[in-house]
Protein backbone atom coordinates (compact mmCIF):
# COMPACT_ATOMS: atom_id res chain seq x y z
CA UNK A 1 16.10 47.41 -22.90
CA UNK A 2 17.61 45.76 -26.55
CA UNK A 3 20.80 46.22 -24.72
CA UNK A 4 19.27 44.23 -21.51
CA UNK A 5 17.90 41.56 -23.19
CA UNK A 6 20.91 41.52 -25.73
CA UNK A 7 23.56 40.51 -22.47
CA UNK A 8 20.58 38.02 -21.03
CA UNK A 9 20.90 36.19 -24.24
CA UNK A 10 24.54 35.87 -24.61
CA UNK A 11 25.09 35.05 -21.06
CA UNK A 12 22.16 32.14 -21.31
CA UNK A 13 23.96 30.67 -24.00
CA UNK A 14 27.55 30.80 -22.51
CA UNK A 15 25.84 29.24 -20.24
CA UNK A 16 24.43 26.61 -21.69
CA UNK A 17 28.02 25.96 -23.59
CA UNK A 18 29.52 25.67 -20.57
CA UNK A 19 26.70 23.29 -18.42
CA UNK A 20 27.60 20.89 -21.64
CA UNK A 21 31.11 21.06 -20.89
CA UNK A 22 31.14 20.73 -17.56
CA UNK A 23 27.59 18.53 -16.31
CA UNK A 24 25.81 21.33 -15.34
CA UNK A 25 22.38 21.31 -14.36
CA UNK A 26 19.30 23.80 -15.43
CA UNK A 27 15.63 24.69 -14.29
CA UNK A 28 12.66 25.86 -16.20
CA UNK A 29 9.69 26.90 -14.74
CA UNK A 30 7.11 29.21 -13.82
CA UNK A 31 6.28 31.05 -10.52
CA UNK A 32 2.80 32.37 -9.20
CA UNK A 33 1.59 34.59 -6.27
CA UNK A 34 1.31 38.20 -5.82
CA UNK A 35 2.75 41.49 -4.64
CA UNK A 36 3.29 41.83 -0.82
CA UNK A 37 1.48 43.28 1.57
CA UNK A 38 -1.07 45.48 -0.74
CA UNK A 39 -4.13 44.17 -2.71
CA UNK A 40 -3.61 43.13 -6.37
CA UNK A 41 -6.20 41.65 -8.34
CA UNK A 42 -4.40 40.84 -11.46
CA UNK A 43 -1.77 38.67 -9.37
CA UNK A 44 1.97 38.09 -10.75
CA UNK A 45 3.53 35.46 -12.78
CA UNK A 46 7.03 34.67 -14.14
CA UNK A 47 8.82 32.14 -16.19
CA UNK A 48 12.60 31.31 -15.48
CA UNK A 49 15.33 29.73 -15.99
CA UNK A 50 18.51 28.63 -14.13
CA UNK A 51 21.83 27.21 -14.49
CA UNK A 52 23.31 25.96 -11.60
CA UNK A 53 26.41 23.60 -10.53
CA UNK A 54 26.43 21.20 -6.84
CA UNK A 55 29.45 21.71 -4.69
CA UNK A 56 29.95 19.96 -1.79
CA UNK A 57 28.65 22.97 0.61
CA UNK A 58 25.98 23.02 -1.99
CA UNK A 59 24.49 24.80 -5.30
CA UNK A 60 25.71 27.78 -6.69
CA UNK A 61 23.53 29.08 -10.01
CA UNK A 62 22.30 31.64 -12.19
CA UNK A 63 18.71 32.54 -12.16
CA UNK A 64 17.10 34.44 -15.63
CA UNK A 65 13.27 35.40 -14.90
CA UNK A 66 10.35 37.77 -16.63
CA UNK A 67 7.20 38.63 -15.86
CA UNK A 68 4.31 40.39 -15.34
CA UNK A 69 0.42 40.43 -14.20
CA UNK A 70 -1.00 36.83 -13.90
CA UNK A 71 -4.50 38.08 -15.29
CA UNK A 72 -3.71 40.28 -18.35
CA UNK A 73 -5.10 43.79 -18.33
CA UNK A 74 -4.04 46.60 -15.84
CA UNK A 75 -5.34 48.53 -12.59
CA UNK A 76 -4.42 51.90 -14.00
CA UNK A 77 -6.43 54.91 -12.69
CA UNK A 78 -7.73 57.44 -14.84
CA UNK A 79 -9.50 60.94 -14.35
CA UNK A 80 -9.29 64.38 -15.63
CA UNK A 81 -6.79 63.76 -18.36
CA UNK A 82 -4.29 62.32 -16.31
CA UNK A 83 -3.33 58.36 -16.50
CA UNK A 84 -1.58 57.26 -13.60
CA UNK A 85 -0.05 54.08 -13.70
CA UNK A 86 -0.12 50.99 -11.15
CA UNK A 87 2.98 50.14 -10.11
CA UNK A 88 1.87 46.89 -9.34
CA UNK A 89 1.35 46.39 -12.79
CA UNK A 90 4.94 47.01 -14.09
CA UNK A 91 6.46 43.79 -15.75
CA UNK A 92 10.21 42.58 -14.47
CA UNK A 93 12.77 41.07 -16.01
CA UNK A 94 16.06 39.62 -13.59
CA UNK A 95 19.42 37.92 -13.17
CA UNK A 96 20.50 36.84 -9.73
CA UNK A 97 22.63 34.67 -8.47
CA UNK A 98 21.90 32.28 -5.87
CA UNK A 99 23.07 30.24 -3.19
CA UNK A 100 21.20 26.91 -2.34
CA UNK A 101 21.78 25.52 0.71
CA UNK A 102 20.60 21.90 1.20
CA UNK A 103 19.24 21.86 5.47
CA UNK A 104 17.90 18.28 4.51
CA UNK A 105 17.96 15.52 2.14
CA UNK A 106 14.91 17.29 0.29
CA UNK A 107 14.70 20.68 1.88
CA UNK A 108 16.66 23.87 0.39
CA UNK A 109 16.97 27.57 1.36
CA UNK A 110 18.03 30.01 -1.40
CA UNK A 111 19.45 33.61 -0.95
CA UNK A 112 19.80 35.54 -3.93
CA UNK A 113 20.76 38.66 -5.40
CA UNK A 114 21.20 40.77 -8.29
CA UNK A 115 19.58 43.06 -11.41
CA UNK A 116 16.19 43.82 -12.02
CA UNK A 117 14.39 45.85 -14.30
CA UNK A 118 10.83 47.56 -13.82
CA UNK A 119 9.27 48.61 -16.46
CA UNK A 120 5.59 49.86 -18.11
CA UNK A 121 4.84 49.44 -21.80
CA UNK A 122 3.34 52.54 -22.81
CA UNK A 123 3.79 54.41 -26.03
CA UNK A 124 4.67 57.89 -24.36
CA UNK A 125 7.27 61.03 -25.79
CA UNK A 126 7.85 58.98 -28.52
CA UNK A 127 9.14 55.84 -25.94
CA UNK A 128 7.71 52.21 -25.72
CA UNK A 129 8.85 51.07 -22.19
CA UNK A 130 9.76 53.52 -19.30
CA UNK A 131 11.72 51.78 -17.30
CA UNK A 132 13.92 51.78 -13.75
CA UNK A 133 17.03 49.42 -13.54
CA UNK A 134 17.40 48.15 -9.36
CA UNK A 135 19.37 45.86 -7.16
CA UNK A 136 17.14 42.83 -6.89
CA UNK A 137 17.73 40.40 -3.63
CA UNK A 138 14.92 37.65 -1.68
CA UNK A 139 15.16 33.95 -0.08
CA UNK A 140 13.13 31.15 -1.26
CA UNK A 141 12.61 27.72 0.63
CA UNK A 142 11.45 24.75 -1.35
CA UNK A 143 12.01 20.95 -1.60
CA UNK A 144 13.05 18.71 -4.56
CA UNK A 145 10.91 15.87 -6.13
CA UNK A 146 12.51 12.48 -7.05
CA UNK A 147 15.98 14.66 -8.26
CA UNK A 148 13.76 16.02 -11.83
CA UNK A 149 11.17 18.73 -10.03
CA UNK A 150 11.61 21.85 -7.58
CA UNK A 151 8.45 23.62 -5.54
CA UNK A 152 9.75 26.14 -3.94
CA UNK A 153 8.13 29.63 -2.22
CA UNK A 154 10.56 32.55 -2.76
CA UNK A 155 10.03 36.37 -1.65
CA UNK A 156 12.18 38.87 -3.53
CA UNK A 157 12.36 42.25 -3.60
CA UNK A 158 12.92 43.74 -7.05
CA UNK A 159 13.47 47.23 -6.49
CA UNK A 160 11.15 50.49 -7.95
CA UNK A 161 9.06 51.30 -10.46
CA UNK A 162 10.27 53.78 -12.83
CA UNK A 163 9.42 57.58 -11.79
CA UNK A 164 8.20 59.33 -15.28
CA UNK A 165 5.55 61.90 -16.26
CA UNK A 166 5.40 62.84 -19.75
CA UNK A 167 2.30 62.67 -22.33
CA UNK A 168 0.34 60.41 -24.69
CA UNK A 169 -1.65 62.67 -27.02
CA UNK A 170 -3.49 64.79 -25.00
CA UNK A 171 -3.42 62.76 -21.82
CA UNK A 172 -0.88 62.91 -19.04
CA UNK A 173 0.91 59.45 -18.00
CA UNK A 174 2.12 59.11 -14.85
CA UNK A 175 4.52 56.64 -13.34
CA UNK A 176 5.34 56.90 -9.44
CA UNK A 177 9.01 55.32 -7.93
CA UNK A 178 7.34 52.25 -5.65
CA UNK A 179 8.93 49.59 -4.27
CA UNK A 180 7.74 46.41 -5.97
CA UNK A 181 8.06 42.90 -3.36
CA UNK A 182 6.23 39.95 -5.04
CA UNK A 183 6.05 36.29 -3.06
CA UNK A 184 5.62 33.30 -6.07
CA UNK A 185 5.11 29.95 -5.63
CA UNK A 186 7.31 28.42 -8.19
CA UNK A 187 7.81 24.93 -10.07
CA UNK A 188 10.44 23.79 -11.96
CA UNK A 189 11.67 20.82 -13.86
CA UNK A 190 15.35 20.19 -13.89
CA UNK A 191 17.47 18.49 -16.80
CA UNK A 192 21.45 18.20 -17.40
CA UNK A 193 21.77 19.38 -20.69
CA UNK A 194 24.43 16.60 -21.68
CA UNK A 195 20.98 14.51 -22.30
CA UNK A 196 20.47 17.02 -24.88
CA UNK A 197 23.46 17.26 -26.86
């Protein structure tokens, strides 16, 4: 995961070097909603970030994300010694790519694809995270605000959740492979960052 979060870093700031250079714009936000089709109490939430350039057939970008349960806490069952973990509890981190195509002055669709990582923080054989690296893809649909804000409603699959049993003292942790699909309502506020620098 250092390794993960190491490339994230280093590609964000490239990034940003580069949307100096060359007027490109970003977004920074934060998404909310839940996983599909199953009951979830806790909800989902992410933050992001994006870098993306405007062509003429429309915007191509970057998209970073992580996140986790909206309401902290988990949903994990317990019974008999044996902890078995929701995987609709697993946090996410993400880089996809995107496409945005403009189908009206305000309206957008965005296909995406890319990486995702599941993963559980639990301290288990001697390991902090379990984790399951996946091909991440979804479609969004929003609608810009005045050229600063975005609201947009994106579905995207982000793969499974790690498949691990091992033990945590004398109790037996169990993670199941699921496939995690969240929906998030998501708002961001866009800047160049040549009005930074």
């Amino acid at each position: 995961l250092k390794s993960n979060f190491a490339l994230i870093i280093a590609v964000f700031l490239c990034s940003i070097h580069i949307g100096s250079a060359q007027n490109i714009f970003s977004e920074v936000g934060f998404g909310v909603g839940n996983v599909l089709g199953e009951e979830h109490p806790k909800g989902r939430a992410e933050l992001h970030l994006n870098v993306l350039k405007s062509y003429n057939f429309g915007e191509l970008g970057l998209d970073f994300s992580t996140g986790g349960n909206f309401i902290p806490g988990t949903t994990t069952g317990s019974e008999n010694n044996v902890e078995t973990l929701s995987p609709n509890d697993a946090k996410f981190y993400s880089i996809t790519a995107f496409y945005r195509l403009r189908i009206s002055k305000d309206i957008f669709l965005e296909p995406r694809a890319g990486y995702s990582s599941l993963y559980h923080s639990v301290l288990v054989d001697d390991k902090r995270t379990i984790n399951a690296s996946n091909v991440s893809y979804g479609l969004g649909v929003g609608t810009t605000i005045a050229n600063k804000f975005s609201v947009s409603l994106r579905y995207q699959h982000l793969g499974n959740t790690p498949e691990y049993t091992g033990t945590q003292d004398m109790t037996t942790i169990i993670s199941n492979a699921e496939p995690m699909d969240v929906v998030l309502l998501r708002v961001s506020y866009r800047f160049n960052w040549n009005t930074i620098f």
